[in-house]
PDB file of N, CA and C in Angstrom:
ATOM      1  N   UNK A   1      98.060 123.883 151.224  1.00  0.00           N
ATOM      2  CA  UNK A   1      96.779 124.455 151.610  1.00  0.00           C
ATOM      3  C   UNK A   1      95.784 123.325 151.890  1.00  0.00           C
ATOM      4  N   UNK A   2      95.335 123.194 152.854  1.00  0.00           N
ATOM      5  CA  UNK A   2      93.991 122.418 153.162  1.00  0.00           C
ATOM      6  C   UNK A   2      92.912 122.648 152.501  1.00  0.00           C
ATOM      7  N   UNK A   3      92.305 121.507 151.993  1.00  0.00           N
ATOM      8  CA  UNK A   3      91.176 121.453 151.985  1.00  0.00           C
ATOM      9  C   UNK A   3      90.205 121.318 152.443  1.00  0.00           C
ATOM     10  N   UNK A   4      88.903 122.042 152.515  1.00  0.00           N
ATOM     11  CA  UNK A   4      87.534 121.950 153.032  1.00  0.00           C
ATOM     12  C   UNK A   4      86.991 120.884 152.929  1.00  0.00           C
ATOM     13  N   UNK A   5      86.464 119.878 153.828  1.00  0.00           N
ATOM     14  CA  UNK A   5      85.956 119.265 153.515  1.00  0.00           C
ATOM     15  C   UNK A   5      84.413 118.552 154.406  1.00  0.00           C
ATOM     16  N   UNK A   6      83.130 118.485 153.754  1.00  0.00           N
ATOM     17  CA  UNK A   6      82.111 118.489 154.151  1.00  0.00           C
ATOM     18  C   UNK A   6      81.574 117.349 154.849  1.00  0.00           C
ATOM     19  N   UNK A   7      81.814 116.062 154.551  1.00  0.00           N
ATOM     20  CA  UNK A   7      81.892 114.876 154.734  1.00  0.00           C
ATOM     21  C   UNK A   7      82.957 113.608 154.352  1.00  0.00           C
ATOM     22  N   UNK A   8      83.066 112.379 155.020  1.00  0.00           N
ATOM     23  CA  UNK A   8      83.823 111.789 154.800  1.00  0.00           C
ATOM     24  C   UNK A   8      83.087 109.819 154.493  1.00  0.00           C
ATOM     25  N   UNK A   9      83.850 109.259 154.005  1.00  0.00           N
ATOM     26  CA  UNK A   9      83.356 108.162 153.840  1.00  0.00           C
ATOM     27  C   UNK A   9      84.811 106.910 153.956  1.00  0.00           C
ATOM     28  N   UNK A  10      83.628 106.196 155.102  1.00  0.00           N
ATOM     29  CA  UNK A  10      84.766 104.866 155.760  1.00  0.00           C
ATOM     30  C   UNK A  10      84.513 103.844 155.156  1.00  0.00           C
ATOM     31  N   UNK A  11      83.093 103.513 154.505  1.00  0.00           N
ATOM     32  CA  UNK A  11      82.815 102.117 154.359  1.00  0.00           C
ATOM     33  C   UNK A  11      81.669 101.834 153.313  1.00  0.00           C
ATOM     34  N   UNK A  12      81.358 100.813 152.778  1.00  0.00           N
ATOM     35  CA  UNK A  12      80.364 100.769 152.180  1.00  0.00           C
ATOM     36  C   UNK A  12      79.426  99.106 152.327  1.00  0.00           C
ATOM     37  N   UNK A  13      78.392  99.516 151.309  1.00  0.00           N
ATOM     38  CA  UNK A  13      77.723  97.624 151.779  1.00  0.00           C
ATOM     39  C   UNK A  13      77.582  97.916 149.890  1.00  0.00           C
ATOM     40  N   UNK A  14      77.331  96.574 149.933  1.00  0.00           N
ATOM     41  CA  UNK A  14      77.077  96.056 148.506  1.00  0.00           C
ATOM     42  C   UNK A  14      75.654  95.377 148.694  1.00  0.00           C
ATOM     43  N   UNK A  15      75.142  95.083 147.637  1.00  0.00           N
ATOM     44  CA  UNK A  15      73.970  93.978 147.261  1.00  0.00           C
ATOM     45  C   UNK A  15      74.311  93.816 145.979  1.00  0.00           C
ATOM     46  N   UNK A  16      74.314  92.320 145.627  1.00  0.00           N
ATOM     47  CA  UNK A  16      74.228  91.272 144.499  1.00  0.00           C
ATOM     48  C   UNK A  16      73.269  91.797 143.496  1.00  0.00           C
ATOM     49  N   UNK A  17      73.090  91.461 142.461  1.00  0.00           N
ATOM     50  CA  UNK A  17      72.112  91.608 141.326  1.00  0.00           C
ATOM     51  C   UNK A  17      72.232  90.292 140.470  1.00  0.00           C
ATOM     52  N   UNK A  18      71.150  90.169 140.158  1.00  0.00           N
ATOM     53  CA  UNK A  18      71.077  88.420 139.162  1.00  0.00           C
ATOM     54  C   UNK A  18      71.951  88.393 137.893  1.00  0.00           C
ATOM     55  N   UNK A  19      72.815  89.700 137.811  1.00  0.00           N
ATOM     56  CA  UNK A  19      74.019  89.358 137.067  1.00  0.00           C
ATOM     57  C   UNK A  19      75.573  88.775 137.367  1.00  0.00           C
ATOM     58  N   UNK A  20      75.094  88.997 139.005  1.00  0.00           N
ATOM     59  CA  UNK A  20      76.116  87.967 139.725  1.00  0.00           C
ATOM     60  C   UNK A  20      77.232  89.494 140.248  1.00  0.00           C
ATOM     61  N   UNK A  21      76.725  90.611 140.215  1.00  0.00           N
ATOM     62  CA  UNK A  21      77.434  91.694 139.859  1.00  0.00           C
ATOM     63  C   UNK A  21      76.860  92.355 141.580  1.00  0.00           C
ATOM     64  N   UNK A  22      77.952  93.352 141.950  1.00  0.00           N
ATOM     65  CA  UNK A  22      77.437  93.992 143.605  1.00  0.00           C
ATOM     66  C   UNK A  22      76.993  95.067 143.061  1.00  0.00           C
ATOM     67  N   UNK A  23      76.167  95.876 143.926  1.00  0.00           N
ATOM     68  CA  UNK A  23      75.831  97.157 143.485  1.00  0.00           C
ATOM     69  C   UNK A  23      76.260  98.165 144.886  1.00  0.00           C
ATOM     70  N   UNK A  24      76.534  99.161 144.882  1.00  0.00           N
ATOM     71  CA  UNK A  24      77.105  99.955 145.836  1.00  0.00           C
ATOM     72  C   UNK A  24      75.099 100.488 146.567  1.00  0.00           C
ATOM     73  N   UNK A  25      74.471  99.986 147.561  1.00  0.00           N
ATOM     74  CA  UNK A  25      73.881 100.566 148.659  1.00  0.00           C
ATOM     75  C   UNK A  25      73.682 101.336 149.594  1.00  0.00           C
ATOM     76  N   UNK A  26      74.728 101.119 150.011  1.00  0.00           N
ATOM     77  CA  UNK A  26      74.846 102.132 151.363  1.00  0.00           C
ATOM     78  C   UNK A  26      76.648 102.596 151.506  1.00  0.00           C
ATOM     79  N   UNK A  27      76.404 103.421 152.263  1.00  0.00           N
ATOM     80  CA  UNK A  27      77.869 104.304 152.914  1.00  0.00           C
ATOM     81  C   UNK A  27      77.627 104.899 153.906  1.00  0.00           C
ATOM     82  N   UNK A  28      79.244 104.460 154.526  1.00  0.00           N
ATOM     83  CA  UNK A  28      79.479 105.047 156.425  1.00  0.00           C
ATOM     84  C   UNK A  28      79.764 106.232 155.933  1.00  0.00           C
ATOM     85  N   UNK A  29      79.028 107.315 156.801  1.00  0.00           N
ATOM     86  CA  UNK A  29      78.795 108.549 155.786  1.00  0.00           C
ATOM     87  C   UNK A  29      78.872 109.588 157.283  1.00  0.00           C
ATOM     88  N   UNK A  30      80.481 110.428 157.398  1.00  0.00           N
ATOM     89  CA  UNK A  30      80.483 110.869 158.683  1.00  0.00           C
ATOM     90  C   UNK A  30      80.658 112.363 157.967  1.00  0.00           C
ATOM     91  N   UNK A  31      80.017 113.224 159.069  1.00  0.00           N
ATOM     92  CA  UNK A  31      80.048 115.039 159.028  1.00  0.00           C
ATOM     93  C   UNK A  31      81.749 115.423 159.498  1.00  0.00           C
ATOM     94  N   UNK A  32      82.300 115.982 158.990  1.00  0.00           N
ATOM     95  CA  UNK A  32      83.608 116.730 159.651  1.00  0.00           C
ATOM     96  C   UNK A  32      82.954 117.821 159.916  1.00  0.00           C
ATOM     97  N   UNK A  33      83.687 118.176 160.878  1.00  0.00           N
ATOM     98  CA  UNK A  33      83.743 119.633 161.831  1.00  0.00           C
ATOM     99  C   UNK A  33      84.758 120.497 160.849  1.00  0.00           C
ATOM    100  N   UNK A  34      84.091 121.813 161.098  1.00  0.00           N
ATOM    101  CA  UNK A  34      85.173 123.021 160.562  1.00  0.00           C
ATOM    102  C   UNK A  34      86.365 122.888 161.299  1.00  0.00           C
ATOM    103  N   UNK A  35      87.043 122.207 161.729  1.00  0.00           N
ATOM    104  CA  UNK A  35      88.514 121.910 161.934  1.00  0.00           C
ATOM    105  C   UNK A  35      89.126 120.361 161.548  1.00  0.00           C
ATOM    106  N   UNK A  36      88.289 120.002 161.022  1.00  0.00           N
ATOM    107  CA  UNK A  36      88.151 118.376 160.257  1.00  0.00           C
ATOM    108  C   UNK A  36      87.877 117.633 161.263  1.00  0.00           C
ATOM    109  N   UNK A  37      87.446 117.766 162.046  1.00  0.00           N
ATOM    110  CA  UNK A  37      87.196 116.120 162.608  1.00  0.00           C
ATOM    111  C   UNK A  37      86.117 115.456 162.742  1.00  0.00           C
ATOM    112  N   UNK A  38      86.709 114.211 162.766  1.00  0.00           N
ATOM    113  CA  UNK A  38      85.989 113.241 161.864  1.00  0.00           C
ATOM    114  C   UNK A  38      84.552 112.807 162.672  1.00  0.00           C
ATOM    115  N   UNK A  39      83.068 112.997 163.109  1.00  0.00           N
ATOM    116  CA  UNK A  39      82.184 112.894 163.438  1.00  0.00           C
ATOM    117  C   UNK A  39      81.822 111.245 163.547  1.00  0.00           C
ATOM    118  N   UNK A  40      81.105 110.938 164.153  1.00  0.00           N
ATOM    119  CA  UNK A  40      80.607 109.761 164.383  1.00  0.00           C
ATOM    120  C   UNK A  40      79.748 109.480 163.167  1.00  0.00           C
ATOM    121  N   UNK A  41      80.109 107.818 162.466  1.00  0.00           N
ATOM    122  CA  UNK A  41      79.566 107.725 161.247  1.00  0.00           C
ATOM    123  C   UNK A  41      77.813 107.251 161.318  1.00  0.00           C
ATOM    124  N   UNK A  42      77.152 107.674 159.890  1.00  0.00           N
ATOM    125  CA  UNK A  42      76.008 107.338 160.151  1.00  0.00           C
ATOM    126  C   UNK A  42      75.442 106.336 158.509  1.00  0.00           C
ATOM    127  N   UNK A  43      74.923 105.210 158.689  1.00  0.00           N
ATOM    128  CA  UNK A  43      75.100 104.344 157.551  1.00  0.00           C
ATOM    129  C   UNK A  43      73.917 105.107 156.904  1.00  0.00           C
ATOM    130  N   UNK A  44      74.293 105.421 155.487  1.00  0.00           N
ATOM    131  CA  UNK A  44      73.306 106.539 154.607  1.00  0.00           C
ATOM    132  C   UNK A  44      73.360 105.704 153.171  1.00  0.00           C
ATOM    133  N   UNK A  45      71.953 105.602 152.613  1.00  0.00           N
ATOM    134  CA  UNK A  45      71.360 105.367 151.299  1.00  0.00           C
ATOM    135  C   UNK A  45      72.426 105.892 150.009  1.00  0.00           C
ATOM    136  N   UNK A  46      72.881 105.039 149.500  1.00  0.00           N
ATOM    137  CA  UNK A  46      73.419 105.639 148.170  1.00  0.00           C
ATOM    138  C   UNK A  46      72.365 106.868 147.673  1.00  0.00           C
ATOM    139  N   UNK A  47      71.476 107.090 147.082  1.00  0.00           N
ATOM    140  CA  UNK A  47      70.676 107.837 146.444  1.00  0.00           C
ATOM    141  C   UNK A  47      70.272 109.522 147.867  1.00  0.00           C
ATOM    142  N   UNK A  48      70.496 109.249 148.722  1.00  0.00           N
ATOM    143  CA  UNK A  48      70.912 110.542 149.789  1.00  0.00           C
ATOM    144  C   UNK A  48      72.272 110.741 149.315  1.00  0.00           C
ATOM    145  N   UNK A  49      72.833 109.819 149.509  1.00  0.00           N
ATOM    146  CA  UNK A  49      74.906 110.045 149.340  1.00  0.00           C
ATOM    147  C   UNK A  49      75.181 110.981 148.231  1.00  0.00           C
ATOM    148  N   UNK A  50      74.720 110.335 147.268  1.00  0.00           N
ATOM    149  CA  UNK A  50      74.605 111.575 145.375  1.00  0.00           C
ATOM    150  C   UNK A  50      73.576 112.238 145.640  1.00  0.00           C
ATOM    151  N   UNK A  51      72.480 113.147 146.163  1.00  0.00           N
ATOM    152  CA  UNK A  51      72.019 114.037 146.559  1.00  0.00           C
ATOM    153  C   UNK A  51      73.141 114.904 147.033  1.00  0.00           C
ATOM    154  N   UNK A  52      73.918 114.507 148.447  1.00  0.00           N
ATOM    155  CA  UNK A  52      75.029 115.380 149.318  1.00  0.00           C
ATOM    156  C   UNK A  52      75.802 115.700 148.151  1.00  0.00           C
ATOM    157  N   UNK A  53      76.071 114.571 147.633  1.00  0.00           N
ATOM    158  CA  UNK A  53      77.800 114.902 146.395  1.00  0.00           C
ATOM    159  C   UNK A  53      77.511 116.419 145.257  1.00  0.00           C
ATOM    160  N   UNK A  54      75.966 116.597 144.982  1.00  0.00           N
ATOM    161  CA  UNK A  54      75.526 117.472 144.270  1.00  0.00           C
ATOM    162  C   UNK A  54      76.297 119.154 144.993  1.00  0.00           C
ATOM    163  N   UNK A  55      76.150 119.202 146.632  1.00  0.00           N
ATOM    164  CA  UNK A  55      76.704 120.439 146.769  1.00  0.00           C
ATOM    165  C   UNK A  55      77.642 120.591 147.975  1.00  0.00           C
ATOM    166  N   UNK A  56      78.278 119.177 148.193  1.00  0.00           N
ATOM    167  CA  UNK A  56      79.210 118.918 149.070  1.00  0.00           C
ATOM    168  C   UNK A  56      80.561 118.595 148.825  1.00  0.00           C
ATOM    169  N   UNK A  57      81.921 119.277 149.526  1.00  0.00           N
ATOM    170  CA  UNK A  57      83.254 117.839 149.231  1.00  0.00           C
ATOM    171  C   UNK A  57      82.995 116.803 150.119  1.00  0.00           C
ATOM    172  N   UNK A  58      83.323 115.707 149.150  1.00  0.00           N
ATOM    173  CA  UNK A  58      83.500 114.797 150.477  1.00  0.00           C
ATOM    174  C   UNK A  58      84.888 113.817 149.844  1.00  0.00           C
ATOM    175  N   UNK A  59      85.214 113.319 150.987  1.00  0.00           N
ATOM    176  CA  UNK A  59      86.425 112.703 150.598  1.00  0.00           C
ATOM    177  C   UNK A  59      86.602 111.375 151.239  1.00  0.00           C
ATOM    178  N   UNK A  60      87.418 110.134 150.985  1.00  0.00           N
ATOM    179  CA  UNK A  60      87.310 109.055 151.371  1.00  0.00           C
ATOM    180  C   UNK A  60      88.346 108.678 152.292  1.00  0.00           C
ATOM    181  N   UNK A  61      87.809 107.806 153.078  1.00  0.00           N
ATOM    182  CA  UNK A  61      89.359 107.597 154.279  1.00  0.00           C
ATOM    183  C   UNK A  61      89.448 106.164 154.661  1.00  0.00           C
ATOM    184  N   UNK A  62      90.594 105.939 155.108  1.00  0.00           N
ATOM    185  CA  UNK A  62      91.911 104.949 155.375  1.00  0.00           C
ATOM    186  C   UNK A  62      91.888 104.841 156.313  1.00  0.00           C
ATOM    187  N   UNK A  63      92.145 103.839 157.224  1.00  0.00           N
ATOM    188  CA  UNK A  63      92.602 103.765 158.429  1.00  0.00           C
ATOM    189  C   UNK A  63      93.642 103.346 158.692  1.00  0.00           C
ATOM    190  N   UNK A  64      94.997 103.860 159.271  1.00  0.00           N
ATOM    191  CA  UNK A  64      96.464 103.795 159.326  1.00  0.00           C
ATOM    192  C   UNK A  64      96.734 103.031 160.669  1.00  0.00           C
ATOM    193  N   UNK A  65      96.568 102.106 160.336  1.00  0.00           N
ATOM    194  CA  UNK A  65      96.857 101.212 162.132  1.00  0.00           C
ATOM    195  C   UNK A  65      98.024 101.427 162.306  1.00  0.00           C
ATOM    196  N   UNK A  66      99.366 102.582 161.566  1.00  0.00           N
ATOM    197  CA  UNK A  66     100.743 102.245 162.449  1.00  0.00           C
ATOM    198  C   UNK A  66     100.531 103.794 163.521  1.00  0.00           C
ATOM    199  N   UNK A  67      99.513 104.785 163.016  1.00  0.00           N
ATOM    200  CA  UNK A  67      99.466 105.999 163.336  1.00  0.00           C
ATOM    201  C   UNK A  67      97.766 106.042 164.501  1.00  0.00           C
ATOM    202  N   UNK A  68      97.190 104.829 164.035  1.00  0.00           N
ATOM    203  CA  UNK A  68      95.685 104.436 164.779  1.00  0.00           C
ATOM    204  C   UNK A  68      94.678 105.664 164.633  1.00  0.00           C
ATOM    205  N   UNK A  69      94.735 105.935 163.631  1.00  0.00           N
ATOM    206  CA  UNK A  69      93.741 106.919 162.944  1.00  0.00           C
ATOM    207  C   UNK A  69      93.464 106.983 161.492  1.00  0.00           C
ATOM    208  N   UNK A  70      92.490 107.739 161.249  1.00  0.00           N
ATOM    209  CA  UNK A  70      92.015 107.850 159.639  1.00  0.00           C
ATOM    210  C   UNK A  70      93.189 108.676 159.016  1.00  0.00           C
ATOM    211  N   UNK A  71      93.320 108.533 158.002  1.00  0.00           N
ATOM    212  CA  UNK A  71      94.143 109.419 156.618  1.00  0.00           C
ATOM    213  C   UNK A  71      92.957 109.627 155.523  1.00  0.00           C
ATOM    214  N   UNK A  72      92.898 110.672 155.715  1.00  0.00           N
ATOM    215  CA  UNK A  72      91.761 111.464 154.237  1.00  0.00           C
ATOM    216  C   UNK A  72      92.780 110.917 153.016  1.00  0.00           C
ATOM    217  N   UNK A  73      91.899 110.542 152.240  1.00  0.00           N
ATOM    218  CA  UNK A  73      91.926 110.095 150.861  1.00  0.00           C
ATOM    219  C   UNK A  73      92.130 110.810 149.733  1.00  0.00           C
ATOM    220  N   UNK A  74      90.735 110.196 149.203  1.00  0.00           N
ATOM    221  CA  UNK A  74      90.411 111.310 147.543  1.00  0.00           C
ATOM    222  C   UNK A  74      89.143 111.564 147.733  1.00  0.00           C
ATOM    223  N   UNK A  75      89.214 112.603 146.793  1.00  0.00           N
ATOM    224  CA  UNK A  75      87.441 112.940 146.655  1.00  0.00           C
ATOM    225  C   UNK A  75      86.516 112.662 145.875  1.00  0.00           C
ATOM    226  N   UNK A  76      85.257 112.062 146.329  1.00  0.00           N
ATOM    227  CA  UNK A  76      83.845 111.240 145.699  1.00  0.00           C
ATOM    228  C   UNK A  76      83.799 111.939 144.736  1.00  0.00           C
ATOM    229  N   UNK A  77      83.451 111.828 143.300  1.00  0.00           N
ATOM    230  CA  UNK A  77      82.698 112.059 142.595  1.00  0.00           C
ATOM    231  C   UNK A  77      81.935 111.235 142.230  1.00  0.00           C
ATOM    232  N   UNK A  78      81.239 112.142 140.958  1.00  0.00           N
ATOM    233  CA  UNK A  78      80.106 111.097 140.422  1.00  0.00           C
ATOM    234  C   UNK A  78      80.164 111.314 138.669  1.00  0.00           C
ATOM    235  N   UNK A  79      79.850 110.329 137.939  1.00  0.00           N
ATOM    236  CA  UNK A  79      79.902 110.455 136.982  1.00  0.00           C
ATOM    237  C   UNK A  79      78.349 109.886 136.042  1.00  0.00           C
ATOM    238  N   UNK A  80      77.874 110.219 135.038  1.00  0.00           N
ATOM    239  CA  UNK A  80      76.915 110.108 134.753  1.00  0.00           C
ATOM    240  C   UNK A  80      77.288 109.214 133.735  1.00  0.00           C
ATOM    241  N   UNK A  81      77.003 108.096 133.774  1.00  0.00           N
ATOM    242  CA  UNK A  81      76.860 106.839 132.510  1.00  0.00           C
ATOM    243  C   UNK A  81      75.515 106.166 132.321  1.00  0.00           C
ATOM    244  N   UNK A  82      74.844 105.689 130.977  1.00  0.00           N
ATOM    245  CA  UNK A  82      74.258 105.387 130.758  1.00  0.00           C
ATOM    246  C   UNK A  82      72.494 105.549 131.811  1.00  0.00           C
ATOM    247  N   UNK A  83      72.409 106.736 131.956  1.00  0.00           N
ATOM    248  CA  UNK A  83      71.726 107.309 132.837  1.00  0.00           C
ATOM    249  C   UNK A  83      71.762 106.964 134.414  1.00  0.00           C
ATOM    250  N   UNK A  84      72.578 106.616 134.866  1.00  0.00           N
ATOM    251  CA  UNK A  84      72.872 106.203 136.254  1.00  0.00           C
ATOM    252  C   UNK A  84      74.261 106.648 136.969  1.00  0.00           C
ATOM    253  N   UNK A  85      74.069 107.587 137.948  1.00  0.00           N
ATOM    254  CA  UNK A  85      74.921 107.578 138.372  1.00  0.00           C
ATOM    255  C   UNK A  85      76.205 106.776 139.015  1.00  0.00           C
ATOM    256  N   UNK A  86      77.827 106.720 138.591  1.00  0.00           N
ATOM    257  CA  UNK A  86      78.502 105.937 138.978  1.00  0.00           C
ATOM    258  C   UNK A  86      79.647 107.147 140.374  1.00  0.00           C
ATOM    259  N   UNK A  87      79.515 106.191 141.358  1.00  0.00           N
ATOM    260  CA  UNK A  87      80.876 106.873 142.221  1.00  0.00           C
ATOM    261  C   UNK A  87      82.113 106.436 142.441  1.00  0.00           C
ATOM    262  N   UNK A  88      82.721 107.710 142.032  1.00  0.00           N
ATOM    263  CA  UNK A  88      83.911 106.910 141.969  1.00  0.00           C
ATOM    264  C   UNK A  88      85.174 107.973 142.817  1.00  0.00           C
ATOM    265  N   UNK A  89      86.532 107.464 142.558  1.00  0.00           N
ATOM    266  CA  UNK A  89      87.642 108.243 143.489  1.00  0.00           C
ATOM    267  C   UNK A  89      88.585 107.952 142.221  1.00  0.00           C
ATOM    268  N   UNK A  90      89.621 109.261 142.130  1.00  0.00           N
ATOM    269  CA  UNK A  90      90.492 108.981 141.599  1.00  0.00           C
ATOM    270  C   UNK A  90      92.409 108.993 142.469  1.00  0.00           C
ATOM    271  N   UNK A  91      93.226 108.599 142.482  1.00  0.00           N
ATOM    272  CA  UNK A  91      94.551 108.629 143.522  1.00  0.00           C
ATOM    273  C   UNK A  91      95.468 108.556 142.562  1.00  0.00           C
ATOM    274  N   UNK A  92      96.294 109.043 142.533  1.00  0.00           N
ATOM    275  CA  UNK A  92      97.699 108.587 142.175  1.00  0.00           C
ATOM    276  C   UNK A  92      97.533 107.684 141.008  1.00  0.00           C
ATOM    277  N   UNK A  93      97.285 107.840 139.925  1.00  0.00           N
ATOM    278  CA  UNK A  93      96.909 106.726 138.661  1.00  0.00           C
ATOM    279  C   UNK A  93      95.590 105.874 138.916  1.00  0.00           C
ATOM    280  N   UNK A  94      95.399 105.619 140.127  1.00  0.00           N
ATOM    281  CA  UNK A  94      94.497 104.497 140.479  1.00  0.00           C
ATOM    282  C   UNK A  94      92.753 105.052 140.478  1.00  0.00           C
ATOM    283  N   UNK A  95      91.849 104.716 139.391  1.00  0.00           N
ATOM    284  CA  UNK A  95      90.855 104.774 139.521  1.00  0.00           C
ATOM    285  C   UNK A  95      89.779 103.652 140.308  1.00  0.00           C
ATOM    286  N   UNK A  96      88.797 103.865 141.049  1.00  0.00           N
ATOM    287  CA  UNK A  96      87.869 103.508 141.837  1.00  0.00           C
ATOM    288  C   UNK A  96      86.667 103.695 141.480  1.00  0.00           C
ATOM    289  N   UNK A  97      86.069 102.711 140.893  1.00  0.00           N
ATOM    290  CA  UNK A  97      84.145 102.400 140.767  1.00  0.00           C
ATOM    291  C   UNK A  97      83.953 102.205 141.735  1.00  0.00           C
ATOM    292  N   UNK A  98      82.291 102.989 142.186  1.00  0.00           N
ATOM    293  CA  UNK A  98      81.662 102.099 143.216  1.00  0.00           C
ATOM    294  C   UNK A  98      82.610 102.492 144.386  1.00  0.00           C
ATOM    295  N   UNK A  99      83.402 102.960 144.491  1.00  0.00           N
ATOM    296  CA  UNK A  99      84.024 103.000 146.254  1.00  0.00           C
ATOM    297  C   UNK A  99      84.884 101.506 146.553  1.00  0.00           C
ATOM    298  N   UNK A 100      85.075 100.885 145.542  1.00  0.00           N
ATOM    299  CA  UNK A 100      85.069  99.533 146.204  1.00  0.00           C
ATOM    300  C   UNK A 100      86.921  99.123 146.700  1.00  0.00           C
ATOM    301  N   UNK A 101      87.630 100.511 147.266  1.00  0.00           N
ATOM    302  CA  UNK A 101      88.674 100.373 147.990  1.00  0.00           C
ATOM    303  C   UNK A 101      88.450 100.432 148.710  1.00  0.00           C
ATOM    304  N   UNK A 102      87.185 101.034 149.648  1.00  0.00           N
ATOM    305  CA  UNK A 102      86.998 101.401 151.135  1.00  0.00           C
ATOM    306  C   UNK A 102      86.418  99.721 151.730  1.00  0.00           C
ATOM    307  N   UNK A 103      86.099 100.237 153.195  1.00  0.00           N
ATOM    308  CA  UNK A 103      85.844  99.073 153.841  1.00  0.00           C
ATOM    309  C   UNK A 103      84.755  98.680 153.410  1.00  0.00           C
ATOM    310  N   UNK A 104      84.408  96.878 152.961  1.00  0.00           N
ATOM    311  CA  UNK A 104      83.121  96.377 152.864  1.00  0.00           C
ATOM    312  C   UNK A 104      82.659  95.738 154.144  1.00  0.00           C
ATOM    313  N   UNK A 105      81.406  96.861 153.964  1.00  0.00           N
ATOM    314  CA  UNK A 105      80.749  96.441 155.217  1.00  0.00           C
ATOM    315  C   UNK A 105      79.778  95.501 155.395  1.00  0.00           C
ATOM    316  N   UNK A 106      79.995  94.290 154.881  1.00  0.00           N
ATOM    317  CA  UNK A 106      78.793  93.716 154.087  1.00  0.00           C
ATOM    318  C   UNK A 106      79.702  91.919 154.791  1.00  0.00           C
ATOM    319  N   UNK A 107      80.638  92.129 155.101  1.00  0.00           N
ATOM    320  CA  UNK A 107      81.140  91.134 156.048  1.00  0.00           C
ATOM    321  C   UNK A 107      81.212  90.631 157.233  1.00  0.00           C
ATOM    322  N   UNK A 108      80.680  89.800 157.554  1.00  0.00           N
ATOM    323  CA  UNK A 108      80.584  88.759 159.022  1.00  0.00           C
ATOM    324  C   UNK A 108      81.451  88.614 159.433  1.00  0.00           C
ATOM    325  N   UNK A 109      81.430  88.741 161.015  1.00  0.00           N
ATOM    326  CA  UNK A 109      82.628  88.310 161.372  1.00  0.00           C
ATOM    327  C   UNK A 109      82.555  86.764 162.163  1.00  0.00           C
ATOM    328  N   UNK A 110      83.901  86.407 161.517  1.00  0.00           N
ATOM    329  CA  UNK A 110      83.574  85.008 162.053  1.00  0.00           C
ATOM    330  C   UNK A 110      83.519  84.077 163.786  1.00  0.00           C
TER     331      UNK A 110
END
């Protein structure tokens, strides 16, 4: 059975903190269509992003260069620690803070 799903997420940016530590900022933050497809992405504020997550699915995606398209992932949640929201994905054993399997978008190209 398919799942519904409301939005999708390709990428993210980080910013540093004087603990030497990234903090999750922003996310490539695309609309699916009621037949899933995948909308043109739009770079969105963490603090909008957990607003959406409050009454949206959204799920995270891959890009399969042998197939040259996205593969839907897992789905965003959020978890409440020490009064701050954390986002995360869970897969196959593998847990995810912060998003930080998806693409960082926070890289130059050389």
């Amino acid at each position: 059975m398919a799942t519904y799903k409301d939005f999708a997420v390709s990428g993210v940016w980080f910013e540093g903190s004087s603990k030497g530590e990234e903090h999750l900022t922003h996310v490539m933050l695309h609309k699916v269509s009621k037949h899933n497809k995948i909308l043109k992405g739009v770079k969105t504020e963490r603090k909008e992003f957990i607003e959406l997550l409050q009454n949206n699915i959204i799920y995270t995606l891959a890009w399969n260069y042998k197939e040259g398209r996205w593969k839907w992932c897992s789905q965003v949640v959020t978890e409440l620690k020490e009064g701050n929201y954390i986002l995360r994905t869970e897969s196959e054993d593998n847990r995810y803070n912060e998003l930080i399997n998806l693409i960082n978008m926070n890289i130059q190209p050389v």
